[in-house]
C-alpha atoms as a PDB file:
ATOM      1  CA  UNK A   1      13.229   2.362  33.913  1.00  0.00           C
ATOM      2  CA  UNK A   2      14.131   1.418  30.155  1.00  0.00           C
ATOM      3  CA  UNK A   3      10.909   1.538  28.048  1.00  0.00           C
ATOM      4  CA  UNK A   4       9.752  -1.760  26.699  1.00  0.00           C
ATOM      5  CA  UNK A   5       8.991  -1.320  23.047  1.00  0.00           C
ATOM      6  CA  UNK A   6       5.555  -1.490  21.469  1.00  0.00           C
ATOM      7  CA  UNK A   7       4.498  -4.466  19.246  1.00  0.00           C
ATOM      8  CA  UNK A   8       2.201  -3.104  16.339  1.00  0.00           C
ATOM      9  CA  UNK A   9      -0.247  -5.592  15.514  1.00  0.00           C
ATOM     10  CA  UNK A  10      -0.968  -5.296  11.474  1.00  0.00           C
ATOM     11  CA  UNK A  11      -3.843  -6.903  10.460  1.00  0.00           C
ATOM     12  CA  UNK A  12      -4.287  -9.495   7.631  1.00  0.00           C
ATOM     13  CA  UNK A  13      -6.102  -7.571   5.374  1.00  0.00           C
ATOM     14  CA  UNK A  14      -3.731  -4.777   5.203  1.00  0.00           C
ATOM     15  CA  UNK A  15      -0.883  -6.862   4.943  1.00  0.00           C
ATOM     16  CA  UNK A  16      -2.271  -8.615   2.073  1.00  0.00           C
ATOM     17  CA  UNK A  17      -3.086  -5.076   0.677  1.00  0.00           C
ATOM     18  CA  UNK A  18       0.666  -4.177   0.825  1.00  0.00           C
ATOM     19  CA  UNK A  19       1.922  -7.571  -0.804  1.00  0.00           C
ATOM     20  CA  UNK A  20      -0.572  -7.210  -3.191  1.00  0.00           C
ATOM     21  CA  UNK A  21       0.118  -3.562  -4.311  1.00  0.00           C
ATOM     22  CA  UNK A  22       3.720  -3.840  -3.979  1.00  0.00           C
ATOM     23  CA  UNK A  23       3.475  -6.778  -6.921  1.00  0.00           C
ATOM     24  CA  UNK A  24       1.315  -5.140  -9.218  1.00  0.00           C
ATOM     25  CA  UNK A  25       3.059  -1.960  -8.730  1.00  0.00           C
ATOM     26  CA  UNK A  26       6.423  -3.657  -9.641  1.00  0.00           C
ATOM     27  CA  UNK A  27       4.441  -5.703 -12.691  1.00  0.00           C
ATOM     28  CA  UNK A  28       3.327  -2.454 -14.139  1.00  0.00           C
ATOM     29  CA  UNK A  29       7.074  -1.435 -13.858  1.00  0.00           C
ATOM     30  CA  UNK A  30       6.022   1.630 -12.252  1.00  0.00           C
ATOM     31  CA  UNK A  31       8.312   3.494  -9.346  1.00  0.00           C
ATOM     32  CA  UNK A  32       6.381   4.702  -6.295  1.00  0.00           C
ATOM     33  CA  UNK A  33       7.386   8.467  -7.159  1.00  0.00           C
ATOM     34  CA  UNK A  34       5.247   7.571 -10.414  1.00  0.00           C
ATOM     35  CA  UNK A  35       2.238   6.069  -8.496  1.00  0.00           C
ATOM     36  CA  UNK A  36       2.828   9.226  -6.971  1.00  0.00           C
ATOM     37  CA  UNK A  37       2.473  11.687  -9.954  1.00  0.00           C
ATOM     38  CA  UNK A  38      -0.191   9.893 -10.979  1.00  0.00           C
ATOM     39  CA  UNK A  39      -2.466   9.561  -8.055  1.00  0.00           C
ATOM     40  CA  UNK A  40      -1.434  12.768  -5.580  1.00  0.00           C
ATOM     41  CA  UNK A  41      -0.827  10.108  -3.243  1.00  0.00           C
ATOM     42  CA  UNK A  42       2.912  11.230  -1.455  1.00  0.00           C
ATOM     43  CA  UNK A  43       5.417   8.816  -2.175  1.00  0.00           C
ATOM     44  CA  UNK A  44       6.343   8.192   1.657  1.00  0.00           C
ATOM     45  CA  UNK A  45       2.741   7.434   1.912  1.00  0.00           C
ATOM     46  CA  UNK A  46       3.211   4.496  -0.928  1.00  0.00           C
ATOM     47  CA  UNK A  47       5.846   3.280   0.764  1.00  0.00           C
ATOM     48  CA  UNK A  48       4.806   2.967   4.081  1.00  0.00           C
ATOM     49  CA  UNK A  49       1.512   1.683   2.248  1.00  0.00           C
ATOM     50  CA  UNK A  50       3.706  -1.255   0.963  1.00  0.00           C
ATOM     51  CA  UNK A  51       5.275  -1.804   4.171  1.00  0.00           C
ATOM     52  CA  UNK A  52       1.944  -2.007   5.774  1.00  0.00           C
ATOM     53  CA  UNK A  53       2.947   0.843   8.484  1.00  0.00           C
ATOM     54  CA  UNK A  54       0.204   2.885   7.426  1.00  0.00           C
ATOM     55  CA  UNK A  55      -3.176   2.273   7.380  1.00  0.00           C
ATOM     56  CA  UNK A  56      -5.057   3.200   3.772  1.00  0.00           C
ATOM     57  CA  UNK A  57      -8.927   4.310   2.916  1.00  0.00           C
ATOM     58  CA  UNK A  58     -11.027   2.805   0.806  1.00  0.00           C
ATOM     59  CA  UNK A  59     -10.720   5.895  -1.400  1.00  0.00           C
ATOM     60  CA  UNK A  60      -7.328   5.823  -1.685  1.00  0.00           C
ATOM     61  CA  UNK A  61      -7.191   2.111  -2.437  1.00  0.00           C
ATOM     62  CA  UNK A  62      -8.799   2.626  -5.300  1.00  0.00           C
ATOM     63  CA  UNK A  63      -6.932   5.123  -6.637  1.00  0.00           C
ATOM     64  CA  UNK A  64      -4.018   2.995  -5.934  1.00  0.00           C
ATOM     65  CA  UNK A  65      -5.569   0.135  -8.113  1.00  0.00           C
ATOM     66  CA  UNK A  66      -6.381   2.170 -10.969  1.00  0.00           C
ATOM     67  CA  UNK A  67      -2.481   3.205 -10.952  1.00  0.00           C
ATOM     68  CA  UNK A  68      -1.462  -0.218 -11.490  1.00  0.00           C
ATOM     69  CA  UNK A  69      -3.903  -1.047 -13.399  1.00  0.00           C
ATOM     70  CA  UNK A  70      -5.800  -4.170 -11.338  1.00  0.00           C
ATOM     71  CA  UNK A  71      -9.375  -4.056 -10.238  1.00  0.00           C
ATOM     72  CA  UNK A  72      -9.258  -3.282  -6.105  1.00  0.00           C
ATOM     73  CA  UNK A  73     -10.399  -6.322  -5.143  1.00  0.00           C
ATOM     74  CA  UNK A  74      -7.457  -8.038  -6.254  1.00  0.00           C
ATOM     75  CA  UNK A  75      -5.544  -6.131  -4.179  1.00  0.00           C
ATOM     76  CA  UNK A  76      -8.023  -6.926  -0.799  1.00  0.00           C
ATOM     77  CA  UNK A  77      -7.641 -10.855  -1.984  1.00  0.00           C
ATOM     78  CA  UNK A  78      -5.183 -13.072  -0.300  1.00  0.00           C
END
């Protein structure tokens, strides 16, 4: 029997996260590999942060933010 794929549900909040990061990351005119330098934070991680395929703590939100240089809650607002 073929295996019917899975359909990840991503919630809002995350997705808005991603959109949100990925802008302010690319209005800083900052690559992830230097988020990544600057917050410890793998790369991979950054990306599949910005594709919203990974799920990310409050902890490492912030340090996220403070990369790009926005406050976190602009990142959590839609």
């Amino acid at each position: 029997m073929p295996i019917k794929p899975t359909r990840i549900i991503v919630s809002p909040a995350l997705q808005t996260f991603a959109r949100n990061f990925k802008k302010a990351r690319k209005a800083a005119n900052m690559s992830q590999k230097t988020v990544h330098e600057q917050t410890g934070i793998a790369a991979s991680y950054v990306s599949a942060v910005e594709r919203a395929t990974r799920s990310v703590t409050i902890e490492r939100a912030g340090r996220l933010a403070k990369a790009v240089g926005v406050p976190l809650y602009k990142l959590l607002t839609p």
